[in-house]
PDB file of N, CA and C in Angstrom:
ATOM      1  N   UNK A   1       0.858  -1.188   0.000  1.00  0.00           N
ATOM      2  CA  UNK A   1       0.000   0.000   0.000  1.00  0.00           C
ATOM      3  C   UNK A   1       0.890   1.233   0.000  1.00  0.00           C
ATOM      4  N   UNK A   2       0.307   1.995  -0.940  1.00  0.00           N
ATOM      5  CA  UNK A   2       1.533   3.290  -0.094  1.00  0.00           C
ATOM      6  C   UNK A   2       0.532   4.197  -0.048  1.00  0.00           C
ATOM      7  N   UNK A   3       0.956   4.300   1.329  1.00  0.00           N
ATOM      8  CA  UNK A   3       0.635   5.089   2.086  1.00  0.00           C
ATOM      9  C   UNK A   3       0.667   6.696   2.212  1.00  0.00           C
ATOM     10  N   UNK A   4       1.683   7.315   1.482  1.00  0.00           N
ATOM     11  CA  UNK A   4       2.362   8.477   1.016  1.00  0.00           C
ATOM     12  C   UNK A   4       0.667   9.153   0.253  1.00  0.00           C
ATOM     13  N   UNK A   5       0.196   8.585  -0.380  1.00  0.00           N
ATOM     14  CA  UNK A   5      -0.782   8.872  -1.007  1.00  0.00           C
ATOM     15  C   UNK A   5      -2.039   9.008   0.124  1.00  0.00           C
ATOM     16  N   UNK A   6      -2.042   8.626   0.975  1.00  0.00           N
ATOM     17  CA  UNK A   6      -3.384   9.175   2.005  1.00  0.00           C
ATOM     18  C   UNK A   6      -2.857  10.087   2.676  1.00  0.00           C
ATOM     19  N   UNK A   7      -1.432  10.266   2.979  1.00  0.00           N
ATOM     20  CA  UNK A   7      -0.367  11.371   3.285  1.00  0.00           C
ATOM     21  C   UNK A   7      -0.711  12.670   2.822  1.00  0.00           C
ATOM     22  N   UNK A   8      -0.497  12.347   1.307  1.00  0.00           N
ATOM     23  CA  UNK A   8      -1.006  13.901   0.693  1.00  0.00           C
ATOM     24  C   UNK A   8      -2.091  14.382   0.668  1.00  0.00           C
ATOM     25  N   UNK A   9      -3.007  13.681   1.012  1.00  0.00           N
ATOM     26  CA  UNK A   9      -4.424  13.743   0.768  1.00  0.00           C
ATOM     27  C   UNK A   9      -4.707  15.125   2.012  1.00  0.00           C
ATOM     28  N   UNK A  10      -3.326  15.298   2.735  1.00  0.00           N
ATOM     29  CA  UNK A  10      -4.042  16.730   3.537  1.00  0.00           C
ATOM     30  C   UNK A  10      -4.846  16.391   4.884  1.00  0.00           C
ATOM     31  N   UNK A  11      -5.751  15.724   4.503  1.00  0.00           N
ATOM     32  CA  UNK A  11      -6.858  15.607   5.375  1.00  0.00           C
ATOM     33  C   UNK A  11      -6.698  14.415   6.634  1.00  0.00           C
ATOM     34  N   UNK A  12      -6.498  15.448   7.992  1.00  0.00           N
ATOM     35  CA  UNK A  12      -5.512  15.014   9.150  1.00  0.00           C
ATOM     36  C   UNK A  12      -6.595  15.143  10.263  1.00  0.00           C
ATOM     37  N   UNK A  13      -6.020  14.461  11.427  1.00  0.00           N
ATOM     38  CA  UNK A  13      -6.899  14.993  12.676  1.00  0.00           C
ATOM     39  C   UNK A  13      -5.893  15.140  13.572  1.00  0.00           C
ATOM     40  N   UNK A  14      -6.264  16.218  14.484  1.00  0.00           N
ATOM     41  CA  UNK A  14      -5.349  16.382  15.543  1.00  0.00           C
ATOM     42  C   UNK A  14      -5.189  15.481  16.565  1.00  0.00           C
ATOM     43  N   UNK A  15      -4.042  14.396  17.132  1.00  0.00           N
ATOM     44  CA  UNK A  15      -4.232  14.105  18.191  1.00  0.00           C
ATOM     45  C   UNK A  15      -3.483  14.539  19.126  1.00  0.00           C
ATOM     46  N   UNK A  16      -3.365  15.487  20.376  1.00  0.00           N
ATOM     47  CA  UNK A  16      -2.771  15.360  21.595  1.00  0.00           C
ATOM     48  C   UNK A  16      -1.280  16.480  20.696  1.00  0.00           C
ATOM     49  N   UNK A  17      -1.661  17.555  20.025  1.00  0.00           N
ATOM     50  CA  UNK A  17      -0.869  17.991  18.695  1.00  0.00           C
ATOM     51  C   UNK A  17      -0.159  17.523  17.556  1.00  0.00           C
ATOM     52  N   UNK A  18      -0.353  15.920  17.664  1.00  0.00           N
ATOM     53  CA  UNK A  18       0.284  15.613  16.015  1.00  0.00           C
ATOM     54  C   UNK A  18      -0.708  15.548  15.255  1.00  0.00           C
ATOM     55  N   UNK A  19      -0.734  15.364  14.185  1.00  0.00           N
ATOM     56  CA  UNK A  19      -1.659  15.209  13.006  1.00  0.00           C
ATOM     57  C   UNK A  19      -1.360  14.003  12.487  1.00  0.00           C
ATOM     58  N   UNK A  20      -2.500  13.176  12.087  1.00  0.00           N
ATOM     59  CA  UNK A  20      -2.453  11.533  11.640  1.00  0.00           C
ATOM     60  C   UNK A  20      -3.491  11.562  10.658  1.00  0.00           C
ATOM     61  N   UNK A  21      -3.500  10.846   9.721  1.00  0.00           N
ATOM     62  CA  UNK A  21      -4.792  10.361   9.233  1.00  0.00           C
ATOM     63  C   UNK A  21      -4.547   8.737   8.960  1.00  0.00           C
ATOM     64  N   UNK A  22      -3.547   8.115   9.408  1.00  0.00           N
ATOM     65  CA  UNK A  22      -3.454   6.890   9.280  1.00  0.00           C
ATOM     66  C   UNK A  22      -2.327   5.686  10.007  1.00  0.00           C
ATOM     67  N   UNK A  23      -2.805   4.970  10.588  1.00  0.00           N
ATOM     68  CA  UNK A  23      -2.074   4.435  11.659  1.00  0.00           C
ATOM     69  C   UNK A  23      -2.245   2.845  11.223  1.00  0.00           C
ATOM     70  N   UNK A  24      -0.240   2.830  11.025  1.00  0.00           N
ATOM     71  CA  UNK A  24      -0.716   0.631  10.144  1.00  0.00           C
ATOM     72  C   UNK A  24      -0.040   0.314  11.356  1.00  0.00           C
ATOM     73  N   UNK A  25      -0.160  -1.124  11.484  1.00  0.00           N
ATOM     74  CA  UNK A  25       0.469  -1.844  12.196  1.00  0.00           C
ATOM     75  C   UNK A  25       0.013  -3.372  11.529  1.00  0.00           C
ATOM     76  N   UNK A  26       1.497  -4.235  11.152  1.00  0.00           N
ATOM     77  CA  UNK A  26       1.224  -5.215  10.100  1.00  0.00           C
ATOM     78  C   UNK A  26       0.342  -5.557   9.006  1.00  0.00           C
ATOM     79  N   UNK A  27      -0.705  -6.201   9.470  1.00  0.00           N
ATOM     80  CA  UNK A  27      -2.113  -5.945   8.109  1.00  0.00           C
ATOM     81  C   UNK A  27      -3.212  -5.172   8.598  1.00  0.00           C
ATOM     82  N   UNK A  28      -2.974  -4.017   9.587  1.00  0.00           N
ATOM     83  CA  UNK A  28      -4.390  -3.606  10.166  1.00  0.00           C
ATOM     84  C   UNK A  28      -3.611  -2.312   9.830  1.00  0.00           C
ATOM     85  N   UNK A  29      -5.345  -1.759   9.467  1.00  0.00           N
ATOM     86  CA  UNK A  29      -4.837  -0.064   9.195  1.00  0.00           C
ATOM     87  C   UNK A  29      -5.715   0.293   9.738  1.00  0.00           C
ATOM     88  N   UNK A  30      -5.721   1.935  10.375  1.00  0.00           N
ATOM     89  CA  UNK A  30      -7.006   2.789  10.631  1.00  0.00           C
ATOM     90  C   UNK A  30      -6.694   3.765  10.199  1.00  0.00           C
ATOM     91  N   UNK A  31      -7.824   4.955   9.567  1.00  0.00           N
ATOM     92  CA  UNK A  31      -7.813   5.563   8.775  1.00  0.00           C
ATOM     93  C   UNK A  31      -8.526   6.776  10.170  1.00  0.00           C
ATOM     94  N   UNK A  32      -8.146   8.037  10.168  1.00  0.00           N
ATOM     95  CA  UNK A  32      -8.802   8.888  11.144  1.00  0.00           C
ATOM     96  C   UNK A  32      -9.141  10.316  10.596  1.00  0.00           C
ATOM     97  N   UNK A  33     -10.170  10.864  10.040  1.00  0.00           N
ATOM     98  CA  UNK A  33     -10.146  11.989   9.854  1.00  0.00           C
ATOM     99  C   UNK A  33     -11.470  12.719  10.548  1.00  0.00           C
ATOM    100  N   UNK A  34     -10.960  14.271  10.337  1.00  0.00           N
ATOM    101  CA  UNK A  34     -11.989  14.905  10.863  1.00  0.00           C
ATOM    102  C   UNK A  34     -13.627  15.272  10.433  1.00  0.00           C
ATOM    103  N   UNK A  35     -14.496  14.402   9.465  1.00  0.00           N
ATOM    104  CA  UNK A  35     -15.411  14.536   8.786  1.00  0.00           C
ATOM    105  C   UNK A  35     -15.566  13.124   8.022  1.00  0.00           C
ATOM    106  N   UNK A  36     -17.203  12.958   7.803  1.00  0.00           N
ATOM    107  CA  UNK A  36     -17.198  11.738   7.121  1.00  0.00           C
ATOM    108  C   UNK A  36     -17.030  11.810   5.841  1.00  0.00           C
ATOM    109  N   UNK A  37     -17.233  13.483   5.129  1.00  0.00           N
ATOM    110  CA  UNK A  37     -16.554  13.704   3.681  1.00  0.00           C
ATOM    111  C   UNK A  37     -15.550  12.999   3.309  1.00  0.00           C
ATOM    112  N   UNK A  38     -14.040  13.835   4.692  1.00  0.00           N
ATOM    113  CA  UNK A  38     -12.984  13.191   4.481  1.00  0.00           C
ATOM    114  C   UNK A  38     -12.721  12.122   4.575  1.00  0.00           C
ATOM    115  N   UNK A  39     -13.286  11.379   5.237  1.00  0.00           N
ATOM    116  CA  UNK A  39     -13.038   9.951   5.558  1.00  0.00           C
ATOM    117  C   UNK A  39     -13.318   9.394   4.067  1.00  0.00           C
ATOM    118  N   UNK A  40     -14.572   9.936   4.084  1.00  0.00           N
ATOM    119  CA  UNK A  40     -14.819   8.867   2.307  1.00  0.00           C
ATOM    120  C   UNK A  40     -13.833   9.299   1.593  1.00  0.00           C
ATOM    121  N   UNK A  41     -13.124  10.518   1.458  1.00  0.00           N
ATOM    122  CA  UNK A  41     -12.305  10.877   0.431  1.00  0.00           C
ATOM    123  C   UNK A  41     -10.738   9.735   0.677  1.00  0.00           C
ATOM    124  N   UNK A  42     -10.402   9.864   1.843  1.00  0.00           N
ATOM    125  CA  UNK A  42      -9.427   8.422   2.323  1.00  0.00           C
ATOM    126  C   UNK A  42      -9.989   7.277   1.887  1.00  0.00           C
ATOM    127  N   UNK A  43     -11.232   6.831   2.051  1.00  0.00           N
ATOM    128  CA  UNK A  43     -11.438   5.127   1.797  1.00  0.00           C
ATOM    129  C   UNK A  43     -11.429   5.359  -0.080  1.00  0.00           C
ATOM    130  N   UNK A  44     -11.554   6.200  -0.584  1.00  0.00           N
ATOM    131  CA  UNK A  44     -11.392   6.222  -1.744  1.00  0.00           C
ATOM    132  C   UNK A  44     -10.090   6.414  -2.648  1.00  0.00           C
ATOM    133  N   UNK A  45      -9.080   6.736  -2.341  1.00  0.00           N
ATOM    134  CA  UNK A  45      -7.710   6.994  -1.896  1.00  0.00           C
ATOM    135  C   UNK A  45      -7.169   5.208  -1.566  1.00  0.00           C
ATOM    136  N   UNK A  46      -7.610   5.179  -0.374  1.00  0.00           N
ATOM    137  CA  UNK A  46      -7.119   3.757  -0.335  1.00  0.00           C
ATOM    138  C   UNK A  46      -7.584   2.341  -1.365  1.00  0.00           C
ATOM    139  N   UNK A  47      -8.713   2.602  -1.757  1.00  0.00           N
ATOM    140  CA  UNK A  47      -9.401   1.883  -2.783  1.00  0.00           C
ATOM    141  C   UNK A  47      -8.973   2.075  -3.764  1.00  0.00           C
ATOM    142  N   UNK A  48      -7.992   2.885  -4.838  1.00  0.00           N
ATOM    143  CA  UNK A  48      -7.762   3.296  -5.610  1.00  0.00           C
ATOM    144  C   UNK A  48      -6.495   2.595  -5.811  1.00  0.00           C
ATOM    145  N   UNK A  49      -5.920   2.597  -4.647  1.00  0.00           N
ATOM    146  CA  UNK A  49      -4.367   1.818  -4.448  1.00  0.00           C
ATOM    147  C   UNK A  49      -4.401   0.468  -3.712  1.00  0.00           C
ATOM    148  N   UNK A  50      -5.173   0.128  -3.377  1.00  0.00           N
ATOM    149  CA  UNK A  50      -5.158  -1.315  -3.191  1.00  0.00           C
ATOM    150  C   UNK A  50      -5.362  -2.410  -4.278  1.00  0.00           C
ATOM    151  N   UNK A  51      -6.320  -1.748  -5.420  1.00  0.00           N
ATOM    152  CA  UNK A  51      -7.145  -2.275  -6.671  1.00  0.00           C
ATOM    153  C   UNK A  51      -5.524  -2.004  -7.639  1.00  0.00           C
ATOM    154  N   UNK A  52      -5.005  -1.179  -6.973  1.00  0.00           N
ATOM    155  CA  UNK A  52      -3.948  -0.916  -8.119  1.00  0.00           C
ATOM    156  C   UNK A  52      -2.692  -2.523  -7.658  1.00  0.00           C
ATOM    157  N   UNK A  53      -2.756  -2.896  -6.448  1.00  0.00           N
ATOM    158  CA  UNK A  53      -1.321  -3.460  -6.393  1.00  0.00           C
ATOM    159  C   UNK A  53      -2.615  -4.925  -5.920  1.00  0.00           C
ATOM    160  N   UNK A  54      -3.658  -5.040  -6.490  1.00  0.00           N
ATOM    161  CA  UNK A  54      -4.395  -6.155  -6.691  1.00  0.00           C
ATOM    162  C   UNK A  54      -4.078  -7.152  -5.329  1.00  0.00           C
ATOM    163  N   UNK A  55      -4.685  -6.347  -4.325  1.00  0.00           N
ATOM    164  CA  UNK A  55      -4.866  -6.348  -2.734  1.00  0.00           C
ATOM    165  C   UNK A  55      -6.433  -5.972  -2.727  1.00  0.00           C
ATOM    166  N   UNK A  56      -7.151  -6.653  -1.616  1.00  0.00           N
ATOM    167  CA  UNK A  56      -8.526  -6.834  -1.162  1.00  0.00           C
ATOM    168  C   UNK A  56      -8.782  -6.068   0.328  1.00  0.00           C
ATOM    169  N   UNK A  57      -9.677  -5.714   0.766  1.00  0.00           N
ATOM    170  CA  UNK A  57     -10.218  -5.231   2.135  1.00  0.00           C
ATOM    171  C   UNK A  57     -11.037  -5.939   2.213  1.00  0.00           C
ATOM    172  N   UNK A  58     -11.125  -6.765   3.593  1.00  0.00           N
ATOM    173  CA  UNK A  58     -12.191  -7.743   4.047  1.00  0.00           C
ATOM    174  C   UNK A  58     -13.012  -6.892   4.620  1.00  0.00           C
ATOM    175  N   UNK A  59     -13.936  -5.826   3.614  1.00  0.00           N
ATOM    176  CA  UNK A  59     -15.197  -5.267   4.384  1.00  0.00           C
ATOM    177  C   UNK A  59     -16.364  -6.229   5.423  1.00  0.00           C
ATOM    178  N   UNK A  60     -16.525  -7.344   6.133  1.00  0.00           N
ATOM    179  CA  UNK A  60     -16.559  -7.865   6.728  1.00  0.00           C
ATOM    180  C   UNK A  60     -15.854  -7.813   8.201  1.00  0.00           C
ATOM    181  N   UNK A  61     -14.909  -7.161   8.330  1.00  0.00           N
ATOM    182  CA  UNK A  61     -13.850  -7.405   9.066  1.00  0.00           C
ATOM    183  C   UNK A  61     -14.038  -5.415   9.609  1.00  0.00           C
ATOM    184  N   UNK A  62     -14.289  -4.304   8.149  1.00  0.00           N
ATOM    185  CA  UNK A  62     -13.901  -3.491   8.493  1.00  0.00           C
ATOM    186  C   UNK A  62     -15.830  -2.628   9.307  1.00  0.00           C
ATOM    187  N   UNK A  63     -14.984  -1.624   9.945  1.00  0.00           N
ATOM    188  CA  UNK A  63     -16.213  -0.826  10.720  1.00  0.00           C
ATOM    189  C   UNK A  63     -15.642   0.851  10.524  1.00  0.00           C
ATOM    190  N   UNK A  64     -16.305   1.693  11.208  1.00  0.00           N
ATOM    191  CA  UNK A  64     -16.598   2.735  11.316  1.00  0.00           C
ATOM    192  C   UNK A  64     -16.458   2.995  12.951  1.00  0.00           C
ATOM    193  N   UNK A  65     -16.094   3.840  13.144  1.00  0.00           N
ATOM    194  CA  UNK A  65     -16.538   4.743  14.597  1.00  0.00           C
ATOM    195  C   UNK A  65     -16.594   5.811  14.831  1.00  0.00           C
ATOM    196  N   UNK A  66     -17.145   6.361  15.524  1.00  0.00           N
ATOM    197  CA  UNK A  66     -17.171   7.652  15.475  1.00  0.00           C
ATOM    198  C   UNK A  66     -17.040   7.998  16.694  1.00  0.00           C
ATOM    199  N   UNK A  67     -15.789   9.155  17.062  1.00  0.00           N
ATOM    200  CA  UNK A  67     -15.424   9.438  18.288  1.00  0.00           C
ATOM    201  C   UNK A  67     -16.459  10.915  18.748  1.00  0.00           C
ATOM    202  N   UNK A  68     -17.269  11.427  19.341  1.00  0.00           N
ATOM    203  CA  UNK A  68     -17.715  12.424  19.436  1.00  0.00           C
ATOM    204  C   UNK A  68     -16.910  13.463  20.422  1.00  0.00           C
ATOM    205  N   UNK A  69     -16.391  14.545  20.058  1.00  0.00           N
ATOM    206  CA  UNK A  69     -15.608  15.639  20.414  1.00  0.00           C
ATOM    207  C   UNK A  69     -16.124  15.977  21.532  1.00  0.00           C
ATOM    208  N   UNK A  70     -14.339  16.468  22.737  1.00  0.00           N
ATOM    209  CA  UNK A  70     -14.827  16.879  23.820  1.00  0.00           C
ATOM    210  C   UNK A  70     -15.729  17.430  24.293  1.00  0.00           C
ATOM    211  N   UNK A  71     -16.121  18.349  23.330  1.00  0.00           N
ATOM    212  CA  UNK A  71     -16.754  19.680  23.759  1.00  0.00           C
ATOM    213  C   UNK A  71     -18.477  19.020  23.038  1.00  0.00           C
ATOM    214  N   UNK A  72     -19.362  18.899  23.739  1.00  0.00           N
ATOM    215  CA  UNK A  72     -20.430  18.313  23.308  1.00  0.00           C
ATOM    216  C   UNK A  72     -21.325  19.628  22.206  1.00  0.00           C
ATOM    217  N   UNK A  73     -21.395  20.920  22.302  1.00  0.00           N
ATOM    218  CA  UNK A  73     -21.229  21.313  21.924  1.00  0.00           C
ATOM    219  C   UNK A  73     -21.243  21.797  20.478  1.00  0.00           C
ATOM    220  N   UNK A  74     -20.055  20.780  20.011  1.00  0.00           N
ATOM    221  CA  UNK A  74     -19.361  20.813  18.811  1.00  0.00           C
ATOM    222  C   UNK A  74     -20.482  19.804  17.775  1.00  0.00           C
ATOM    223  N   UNK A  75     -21.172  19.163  18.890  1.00  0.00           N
ATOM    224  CA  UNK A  75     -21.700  18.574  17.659  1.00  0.00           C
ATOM    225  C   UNK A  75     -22.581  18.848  16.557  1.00  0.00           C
ATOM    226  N   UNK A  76     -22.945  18.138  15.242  1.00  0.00           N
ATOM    227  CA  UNK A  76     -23.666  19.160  14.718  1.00  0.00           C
ATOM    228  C   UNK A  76     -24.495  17.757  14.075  1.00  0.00           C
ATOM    229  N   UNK A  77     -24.170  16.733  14.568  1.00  0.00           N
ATOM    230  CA  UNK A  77     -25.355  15.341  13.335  1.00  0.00           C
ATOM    231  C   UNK A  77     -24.851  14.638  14.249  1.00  0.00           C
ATOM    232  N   UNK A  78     -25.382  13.325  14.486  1.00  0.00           N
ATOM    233  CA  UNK A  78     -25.699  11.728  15.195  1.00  0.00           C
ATOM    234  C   UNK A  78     -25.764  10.870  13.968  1.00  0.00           C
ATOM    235  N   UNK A  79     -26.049  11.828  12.888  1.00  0.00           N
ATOM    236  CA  UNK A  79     -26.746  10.559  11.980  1.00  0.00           C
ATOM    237  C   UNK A  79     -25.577  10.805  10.337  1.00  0.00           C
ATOM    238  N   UNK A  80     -25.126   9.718  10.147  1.00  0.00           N
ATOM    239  CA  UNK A  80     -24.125   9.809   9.424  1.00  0.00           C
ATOM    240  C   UNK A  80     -24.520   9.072   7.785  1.00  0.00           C
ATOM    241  N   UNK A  81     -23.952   9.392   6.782  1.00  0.00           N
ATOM    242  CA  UNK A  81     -24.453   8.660   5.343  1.00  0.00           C
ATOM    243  C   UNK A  81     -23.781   7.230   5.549  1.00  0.00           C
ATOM    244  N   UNK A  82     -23.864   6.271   4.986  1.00  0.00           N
ATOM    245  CA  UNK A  82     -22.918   5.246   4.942  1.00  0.00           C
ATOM    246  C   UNK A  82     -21.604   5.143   4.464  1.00  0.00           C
ATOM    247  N   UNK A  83     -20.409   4.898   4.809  1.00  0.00           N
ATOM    248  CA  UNK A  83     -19.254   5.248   3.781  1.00  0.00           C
ATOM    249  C   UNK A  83     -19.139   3.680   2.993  1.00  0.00           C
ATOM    250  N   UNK A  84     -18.532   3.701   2.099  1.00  0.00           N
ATOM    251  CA  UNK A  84     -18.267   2.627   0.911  1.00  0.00           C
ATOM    252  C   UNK A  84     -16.427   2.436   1.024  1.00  0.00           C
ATOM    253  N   UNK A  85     -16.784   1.373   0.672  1.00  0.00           N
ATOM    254  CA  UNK A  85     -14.715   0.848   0.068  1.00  0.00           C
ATOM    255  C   UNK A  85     -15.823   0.277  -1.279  1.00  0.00           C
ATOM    256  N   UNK A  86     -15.098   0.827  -2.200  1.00  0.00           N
ATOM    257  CA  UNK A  86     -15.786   0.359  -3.537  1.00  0.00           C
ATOM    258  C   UNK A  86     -17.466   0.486  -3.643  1.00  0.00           C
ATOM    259  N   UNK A  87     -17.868  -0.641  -4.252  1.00  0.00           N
ATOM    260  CA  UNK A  87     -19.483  -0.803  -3.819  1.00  0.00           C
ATOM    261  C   UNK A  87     -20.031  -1.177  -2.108  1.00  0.00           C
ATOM    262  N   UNK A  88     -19.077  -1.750  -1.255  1.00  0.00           N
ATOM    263  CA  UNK A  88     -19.588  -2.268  -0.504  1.00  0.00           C
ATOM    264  C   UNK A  88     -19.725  -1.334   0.771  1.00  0.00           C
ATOM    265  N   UNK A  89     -20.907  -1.224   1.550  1.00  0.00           N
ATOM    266  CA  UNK A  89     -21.054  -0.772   2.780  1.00  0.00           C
ATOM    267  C   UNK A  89     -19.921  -0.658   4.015  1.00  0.00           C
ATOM    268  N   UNK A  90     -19.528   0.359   4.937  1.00  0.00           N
ATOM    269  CA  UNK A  90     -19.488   0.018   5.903  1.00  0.00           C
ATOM    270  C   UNK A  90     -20.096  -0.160   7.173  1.00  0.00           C
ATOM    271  N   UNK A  91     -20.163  -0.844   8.150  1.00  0.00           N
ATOM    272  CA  UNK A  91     -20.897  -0.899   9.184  1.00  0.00           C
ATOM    273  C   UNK A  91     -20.422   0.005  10.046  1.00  0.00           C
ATOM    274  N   UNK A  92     -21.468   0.510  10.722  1.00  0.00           N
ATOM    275  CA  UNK A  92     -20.869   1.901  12.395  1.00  0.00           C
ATOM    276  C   UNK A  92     -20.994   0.824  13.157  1.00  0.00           C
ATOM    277  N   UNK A  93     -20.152   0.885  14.379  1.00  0.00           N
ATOM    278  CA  UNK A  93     -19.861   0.272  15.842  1.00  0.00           C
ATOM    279  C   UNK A  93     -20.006   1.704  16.575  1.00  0.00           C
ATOM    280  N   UNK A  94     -20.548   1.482  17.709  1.00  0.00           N
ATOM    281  CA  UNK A  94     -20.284   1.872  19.093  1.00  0.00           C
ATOM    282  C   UNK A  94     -19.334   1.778  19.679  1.00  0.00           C
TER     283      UNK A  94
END
């Protein structure tokens, strides 16, 4: 996978002051951004380059979460669109 390419993609979240949008460790990745726009714009990004080096995502395997911000506040929706890896759904977890 390269990774360099969800890199450029800009679209980061702050943690604790670094900025991440993606955290591997062997075959597990998580993808973290600040919006479910961006997020789809990453799973699309990553879909683009996985299909390229003819590698699969066990959407089965993958989920969604959604962390809700300190400040309650901040929120502005509960209710989110579905995001996709290709055609297929992802599921939200709690």
């Amino acid at each position: 996978m390269r990774y360099r390419a969800l890199v450029n993609t800009r679209v980061v979240c702050n943690v604790g002051g670094t900025f991440y949008n993606v955290l591997v460790y062997a075959d597990d990745l998580v993808l973290l951004a600040p919006s479910w726009t961006a997020l789809q714009q990453l799973l699309n990004v990553f879909c683009v380059h996985i299909n390229e080096i003819d590698m699969t995502c066990n959407v089965k395997k993958t989920v969604c979460v959604v962390f809700p911000p300190k400040n309650r506040t901040k929120i502005v929706s509960t209710d989110f669109p579905k995001l996709h890896i290709g055609s297929s759904l992802i599921e939200f977890v709690i």
